[in-house]
Protein backbone atom coordinates (compact mmCIF):
# COMPACT_ATOMS: atom_id res chain seq x y z
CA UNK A 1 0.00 0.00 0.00
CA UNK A 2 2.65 2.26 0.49
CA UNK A 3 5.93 3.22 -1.49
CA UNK A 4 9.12 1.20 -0.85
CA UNK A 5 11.92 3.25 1.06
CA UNK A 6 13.89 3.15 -2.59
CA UNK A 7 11.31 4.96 -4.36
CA UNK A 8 10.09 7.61 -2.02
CA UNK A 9 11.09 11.15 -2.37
CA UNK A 10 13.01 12.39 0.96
CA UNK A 11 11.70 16.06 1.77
CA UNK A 12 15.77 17.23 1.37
CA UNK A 13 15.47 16.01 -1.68
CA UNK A 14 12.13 17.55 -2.78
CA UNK A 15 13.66 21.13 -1.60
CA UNK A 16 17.11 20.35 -3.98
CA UNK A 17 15.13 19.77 -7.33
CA UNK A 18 12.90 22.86 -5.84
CA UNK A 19 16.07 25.24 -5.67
CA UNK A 20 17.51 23.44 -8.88
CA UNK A 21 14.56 24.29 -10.80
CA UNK A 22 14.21 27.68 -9.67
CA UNK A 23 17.79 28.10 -9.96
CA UNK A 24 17.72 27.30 -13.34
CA UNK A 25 14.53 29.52 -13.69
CA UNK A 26 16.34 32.88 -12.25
CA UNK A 27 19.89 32.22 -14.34
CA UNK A 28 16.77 31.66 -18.14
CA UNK A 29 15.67 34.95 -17.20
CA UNK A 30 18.67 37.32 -16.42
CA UNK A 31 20.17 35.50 -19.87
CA UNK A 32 17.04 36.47 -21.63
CA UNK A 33 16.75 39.90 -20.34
CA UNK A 34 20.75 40.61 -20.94
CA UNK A 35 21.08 38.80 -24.49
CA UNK A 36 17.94 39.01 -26.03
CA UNK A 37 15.63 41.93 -27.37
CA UNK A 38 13.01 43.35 -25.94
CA UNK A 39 10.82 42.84 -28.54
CA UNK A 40 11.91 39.65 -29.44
CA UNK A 41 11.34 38.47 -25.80
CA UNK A 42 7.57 39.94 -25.85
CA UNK A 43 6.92 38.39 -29.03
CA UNK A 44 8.75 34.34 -27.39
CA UNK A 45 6.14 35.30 -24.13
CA UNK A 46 2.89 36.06 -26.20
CA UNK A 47 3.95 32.69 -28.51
CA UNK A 48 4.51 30.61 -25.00
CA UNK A 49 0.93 32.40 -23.32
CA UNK A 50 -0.55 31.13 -26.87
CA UNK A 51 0.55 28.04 -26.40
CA UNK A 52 -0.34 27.27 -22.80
CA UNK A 53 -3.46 29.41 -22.47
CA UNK A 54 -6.90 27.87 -22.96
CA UNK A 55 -8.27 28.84 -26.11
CA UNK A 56 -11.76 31.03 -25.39
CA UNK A 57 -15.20 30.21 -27.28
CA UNK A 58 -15.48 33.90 -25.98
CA UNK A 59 -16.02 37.26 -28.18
CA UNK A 60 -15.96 40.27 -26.34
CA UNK A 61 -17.03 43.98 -28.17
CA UNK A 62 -15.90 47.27 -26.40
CA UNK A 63 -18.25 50.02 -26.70
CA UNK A 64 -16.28 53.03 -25.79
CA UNK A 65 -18.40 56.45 -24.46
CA UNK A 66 -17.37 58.10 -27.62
CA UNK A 67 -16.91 57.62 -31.21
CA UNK A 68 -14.14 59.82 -32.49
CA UNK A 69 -15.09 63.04 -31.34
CA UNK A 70 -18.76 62.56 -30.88
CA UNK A 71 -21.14 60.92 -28.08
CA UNK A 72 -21.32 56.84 -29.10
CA UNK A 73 -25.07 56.26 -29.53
CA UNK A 74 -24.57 53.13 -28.71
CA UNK A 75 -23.18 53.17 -25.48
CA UNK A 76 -25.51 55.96 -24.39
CA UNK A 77 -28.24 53.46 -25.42
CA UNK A 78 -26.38 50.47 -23.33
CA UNK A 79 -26.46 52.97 -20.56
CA UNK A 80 -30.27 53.22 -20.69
CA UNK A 81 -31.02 49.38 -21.66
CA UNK A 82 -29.41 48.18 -18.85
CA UNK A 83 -30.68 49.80 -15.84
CA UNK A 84 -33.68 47.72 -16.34
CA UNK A 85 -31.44 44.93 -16.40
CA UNK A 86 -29.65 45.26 -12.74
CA UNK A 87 -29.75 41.97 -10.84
CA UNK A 88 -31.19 42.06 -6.98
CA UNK A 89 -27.77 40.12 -6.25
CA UNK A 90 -25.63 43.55 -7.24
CA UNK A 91 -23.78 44.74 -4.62
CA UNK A 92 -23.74 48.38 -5.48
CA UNK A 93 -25.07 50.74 -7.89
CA UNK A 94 -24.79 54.82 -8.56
CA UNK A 95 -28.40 56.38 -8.33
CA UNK A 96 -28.56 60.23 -9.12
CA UNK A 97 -31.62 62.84 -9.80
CA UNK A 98 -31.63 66.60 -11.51
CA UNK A 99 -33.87 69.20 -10.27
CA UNK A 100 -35.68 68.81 -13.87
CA UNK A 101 -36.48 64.58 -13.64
CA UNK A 102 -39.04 63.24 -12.32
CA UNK A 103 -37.82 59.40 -11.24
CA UNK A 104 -34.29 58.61 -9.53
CA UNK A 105 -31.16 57.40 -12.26
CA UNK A 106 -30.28 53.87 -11.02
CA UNK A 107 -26.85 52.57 -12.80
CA UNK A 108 -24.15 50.15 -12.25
CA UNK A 109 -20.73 50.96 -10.81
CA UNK A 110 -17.12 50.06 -11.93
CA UNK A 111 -16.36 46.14 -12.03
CA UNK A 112 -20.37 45.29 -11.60
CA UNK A 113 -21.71 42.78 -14.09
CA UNK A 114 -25.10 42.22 -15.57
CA UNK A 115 -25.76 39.43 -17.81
CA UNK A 116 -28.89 39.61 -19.99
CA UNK A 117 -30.73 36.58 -22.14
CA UNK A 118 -32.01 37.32 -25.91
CA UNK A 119 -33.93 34.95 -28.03
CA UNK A 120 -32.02 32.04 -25.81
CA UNK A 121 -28.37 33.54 -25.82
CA UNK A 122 -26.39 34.68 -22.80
CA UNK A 123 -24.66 37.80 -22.98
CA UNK A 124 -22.56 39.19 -20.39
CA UNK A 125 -22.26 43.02 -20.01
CA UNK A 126 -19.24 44.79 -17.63
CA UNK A 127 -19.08 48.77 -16.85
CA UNK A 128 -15.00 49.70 -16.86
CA UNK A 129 -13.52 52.73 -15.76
CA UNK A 130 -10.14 54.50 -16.76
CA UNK A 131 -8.08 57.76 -16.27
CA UNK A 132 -6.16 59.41 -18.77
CA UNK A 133 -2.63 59.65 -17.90
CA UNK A 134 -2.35 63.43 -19.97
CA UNK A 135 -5.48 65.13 -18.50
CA UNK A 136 -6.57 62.26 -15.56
CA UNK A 137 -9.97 62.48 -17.87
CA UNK A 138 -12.09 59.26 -17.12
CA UNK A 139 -12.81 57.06 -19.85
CA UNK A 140 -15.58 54.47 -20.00
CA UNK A 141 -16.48 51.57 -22.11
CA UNK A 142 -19.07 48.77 -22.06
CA UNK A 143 -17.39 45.51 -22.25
CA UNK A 144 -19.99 43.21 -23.89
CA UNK A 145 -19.08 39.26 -23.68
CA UNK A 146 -20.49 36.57 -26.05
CA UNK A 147 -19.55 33.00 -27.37
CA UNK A 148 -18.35 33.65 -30.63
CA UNK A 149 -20.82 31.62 -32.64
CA UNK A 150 -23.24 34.50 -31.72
CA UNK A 151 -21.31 37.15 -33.63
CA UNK A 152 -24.14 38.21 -36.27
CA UNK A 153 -27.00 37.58 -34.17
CA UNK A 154 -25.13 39.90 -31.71
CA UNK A 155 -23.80 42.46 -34.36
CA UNK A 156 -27.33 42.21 -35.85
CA UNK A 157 -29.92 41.82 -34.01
CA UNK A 158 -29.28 42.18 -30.34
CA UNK A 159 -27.47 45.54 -30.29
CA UNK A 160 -30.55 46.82 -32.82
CA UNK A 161 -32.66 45.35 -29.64
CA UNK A 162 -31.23 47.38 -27.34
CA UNK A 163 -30.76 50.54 -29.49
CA UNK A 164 -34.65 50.07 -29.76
CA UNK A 165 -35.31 49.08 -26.07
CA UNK A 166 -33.23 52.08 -24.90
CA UNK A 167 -35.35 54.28 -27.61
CA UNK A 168 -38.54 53.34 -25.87
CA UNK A 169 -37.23 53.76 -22.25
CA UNK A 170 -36.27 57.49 -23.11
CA UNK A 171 -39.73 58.13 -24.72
CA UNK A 172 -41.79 57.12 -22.01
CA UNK A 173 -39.17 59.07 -19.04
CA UNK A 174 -39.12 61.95 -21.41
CA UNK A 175 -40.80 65.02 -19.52
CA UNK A 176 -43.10 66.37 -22.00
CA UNK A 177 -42.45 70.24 -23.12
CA UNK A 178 -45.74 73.09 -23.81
CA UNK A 179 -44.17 75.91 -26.13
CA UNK A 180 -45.67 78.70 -26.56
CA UNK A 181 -45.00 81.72 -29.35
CA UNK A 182 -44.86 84.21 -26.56
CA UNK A 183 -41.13 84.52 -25.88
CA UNK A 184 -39.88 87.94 -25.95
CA UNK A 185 -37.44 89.13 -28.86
CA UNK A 186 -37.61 88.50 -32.13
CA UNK A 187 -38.78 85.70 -33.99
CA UNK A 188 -36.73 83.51 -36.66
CA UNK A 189 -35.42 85.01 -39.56
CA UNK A 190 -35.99 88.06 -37.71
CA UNK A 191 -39.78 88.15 -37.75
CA UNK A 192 -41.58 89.97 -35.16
CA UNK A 193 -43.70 88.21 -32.55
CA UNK A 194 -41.19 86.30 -30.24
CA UNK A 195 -39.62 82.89 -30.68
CA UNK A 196 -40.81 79.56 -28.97
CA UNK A 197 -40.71 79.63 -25.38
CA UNK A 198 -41.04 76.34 -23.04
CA UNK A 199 -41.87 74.72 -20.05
CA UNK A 200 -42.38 71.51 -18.74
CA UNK A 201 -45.87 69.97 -18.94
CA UNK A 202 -46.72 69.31 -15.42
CA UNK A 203 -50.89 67.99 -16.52
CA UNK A 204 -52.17 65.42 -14.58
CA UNK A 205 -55.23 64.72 -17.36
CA UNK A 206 -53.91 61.29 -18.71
CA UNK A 207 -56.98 58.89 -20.39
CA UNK A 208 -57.54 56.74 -17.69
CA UNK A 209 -58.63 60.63 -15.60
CA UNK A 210 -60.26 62.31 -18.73
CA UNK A 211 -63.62 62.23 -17.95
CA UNK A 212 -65.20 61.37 -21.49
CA UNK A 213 -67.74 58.39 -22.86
CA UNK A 214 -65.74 55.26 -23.10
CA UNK A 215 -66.62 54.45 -26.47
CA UNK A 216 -65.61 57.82 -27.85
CA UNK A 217 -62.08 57.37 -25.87
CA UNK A 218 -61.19 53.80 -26.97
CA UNK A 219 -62.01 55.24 -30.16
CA UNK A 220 -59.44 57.72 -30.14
CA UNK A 221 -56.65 55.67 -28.32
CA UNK A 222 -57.41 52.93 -31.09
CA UNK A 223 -56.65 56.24 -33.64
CA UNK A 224 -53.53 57.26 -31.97
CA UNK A 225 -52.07 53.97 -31.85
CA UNK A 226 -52.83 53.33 -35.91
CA UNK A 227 -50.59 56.71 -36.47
CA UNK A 228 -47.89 55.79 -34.70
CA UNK A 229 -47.81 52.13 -36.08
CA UNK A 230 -48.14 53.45 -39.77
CA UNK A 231 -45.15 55.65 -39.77
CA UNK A 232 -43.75 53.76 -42.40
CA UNK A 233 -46.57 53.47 -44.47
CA UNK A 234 -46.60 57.34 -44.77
CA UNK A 235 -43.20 57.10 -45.58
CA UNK A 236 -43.83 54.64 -48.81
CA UNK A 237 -46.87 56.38 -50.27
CA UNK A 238 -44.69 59.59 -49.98
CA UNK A 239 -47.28 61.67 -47.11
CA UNK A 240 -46.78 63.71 -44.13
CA UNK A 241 -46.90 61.97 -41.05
CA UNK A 242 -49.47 63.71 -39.22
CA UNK A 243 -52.92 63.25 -37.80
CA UNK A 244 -55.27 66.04 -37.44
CA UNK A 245 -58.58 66.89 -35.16
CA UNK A 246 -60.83 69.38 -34.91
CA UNK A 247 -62.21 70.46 -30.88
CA UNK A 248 -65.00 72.12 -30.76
CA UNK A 249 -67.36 73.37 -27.76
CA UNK A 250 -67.52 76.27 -24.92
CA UNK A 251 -64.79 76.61 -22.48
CA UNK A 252 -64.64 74.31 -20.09
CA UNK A 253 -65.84 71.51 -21.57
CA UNK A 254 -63.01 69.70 -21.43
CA UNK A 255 -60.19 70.56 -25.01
CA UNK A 256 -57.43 71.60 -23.51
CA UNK A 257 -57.75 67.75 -20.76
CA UNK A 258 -58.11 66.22 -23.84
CA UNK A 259 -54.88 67.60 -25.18
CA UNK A 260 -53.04 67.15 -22.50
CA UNK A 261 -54.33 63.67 -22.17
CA UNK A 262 -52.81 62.51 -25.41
CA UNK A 263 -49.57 64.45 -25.52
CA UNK A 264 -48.93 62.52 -21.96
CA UNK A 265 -49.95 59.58 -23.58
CA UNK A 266 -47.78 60.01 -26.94
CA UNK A 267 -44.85 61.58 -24.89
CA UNK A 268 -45.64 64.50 -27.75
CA UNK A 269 -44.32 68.22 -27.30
CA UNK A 270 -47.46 70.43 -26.98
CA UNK A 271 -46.88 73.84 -29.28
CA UNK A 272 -49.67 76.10 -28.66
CA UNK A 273 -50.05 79.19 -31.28
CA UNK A 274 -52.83 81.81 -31.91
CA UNK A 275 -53.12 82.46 -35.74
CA UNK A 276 -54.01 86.31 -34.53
CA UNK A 277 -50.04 86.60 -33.26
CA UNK A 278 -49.36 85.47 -37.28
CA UNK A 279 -48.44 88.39 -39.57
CA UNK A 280 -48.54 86.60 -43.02
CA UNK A 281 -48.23 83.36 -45.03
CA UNK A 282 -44.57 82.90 -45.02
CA UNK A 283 -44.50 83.13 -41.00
CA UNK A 284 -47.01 80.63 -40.40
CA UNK A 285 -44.88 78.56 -43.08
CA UNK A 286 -41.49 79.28 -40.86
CA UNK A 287 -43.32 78.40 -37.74
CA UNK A 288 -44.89 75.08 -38.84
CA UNK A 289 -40.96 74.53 -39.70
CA UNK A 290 -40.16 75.31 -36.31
CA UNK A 291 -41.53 72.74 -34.86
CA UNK A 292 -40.03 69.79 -33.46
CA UNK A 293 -40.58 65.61 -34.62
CA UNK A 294 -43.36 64.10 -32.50
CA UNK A 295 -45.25 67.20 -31.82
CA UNK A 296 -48.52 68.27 -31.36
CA UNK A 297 -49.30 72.05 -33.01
CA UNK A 298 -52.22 73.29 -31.15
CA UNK A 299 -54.11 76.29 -32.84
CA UNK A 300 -56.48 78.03 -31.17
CA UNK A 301 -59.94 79.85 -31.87
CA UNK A 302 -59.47 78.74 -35.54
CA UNK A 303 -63.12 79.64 -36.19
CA UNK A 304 -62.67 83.38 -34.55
CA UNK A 305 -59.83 84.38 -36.97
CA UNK A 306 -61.85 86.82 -39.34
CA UNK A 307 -59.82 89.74 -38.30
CA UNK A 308 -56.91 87.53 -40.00
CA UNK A 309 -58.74 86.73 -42.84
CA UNK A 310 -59.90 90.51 -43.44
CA UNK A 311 -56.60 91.66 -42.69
CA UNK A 312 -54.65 89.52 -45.30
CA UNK A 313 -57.79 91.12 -47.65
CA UNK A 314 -56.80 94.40 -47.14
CA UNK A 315 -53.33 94.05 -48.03
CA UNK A 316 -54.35 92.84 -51.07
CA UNK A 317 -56.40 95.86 -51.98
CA UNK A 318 -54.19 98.33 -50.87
């Protein structure tokens, strides 16, 4: 059961091979360092780590913060994708607030890891840190880990999954804006009557609050939800993407809850202008210009603008 006496290893002998080895080791080195190039000797160490390192299935993509000198869309997208993605088992996170936002910023620290699943693939995501050694500016990149066989479906269609994810998170934390024409100075391309001035849309009327006859309501959330789906379809039969509606009725009975109602629905911009404040034509052309994508251009007391109407006559005749 147990080694004969002639071929067991005595412990003094154990500790000579030990120091021979080593030995041997030390005098490799110092001839290496003192005979051979430097870049020789990187180039025999990254040949031996080839050779004795495991080879990984692993692909790993960096997403740096910026792309040559702009912001990289896609990490600023990462950045909002995965703070719905944050494990209960992480052990710390960064959570922030501005004066302007209405919900806390929850994000992942240095050296934290999240991993995420799509269409049955694993995919590992890492935040990392660094200062510059010129300016100690911090750089920061997304490290995002993958077997390798997933390379398209990664390159493809998970990062468009998260650009698109991280596109709908913004929309529905965006705080939506009411401009008004009422700004002082002058207007663009110098036109009199101000320039858009905004503030935040602090409404509480949303649909499920709007007091209004179901029917008609479903009918116009059923509406609203055709436009936006059919975006493209404007876009092939060469139309404007817009949807228009006409309110009607006394004040009071309810408009301006109604618009409010579905530009905190559509996370729309609410513009609100008074054709009166219009001097001519070409304005109202440079205003409707003005405007920003996924707006809604309120005009009021459309049917009360006669003075306009007679006004743009008597240019004419004069």
């Amino acid at each position: 059961m147990f080694p004969s006496s002639d071929n067991a290893f005595s412990l003094p002998t154990l500790f000579s091979v030990y120091a021979s080895i080593t030995g041997f080791m030390m005098l490799f080195r110092k001839m290496l360092n003192d005979f051979m190039p430097m870049q020789l000797r990187s180039y025999l160490f990254r040949l031996l780590d080839q050779l004795f390192t495991p080879k990984s299935n692993n692909l790993t993509v960096i997403i740096d913060e910026k792309f040559g000198s702009e912001s990289n869309h896609v990490f600023e997208a990462a950045e909002i994708y995965l703070r719905k993605k944050i494990s209960p088992d992480t052990k710390q996170l960064c959570v922030g607030k501005t004066t302007k936002e209405k919900h806390f910023t929850i994000s992942i620290v240095k050296g934290e890891e999240i991993f995420d699943s799509f269409e049955n693939s694993k995919m590992k995501w890492n935040y990392v840190e660094s200062e510059e050694n010129k300016f100690n500016e911090v750089k920061r990149h997304y490290r995002l880990t993958f077997e390798n066989k997933l390379r398209e479906k990664v390159m493809g269609s998970y990062l468009s999954h998260v650009l698109a994810e991280a596109e709908e998170i913004k929309k529905n934390l965006r705080a939506v804006k009411l401009y008004s024409k009422d700004a002082p100075g002058r207007g663009y391309y110098g036109s009199p009557g101000g320039s858009w001035g905004s503030i935040t849309l602090d409404h509480p009327s949303t649909f499920d609050t709007l007091a209004m006859d179901p029917s008609a309501k479903k009918k116009i959330i059923d509406d609203l939800e055709r436009f936006l789906k059919r975006k493209e379809f404007y876009k092939r039969v060469g139309k404007a993407w817009k949807r228009g509606y006409l309110l009607y009725g006394p004040p009071g009975t309810g408009k301006s809850s109604l618009i409010a109602a579905m530009a905190n629905y559509l996370k729309f911009d609410i513009f609100d202008l008074e054709l009166s404040s219009v001097q001519n034509n070409g304005e109202f052309k440079r205003i409707l210009l003005s405007t920003t994508n996924r707006s809604i251009l309120v005009i009021e007391d459309i049917d009360c603008n006669a003075e306009v109407r007679d006004r743009e006559s008597r240019k004419k005749h004069e």
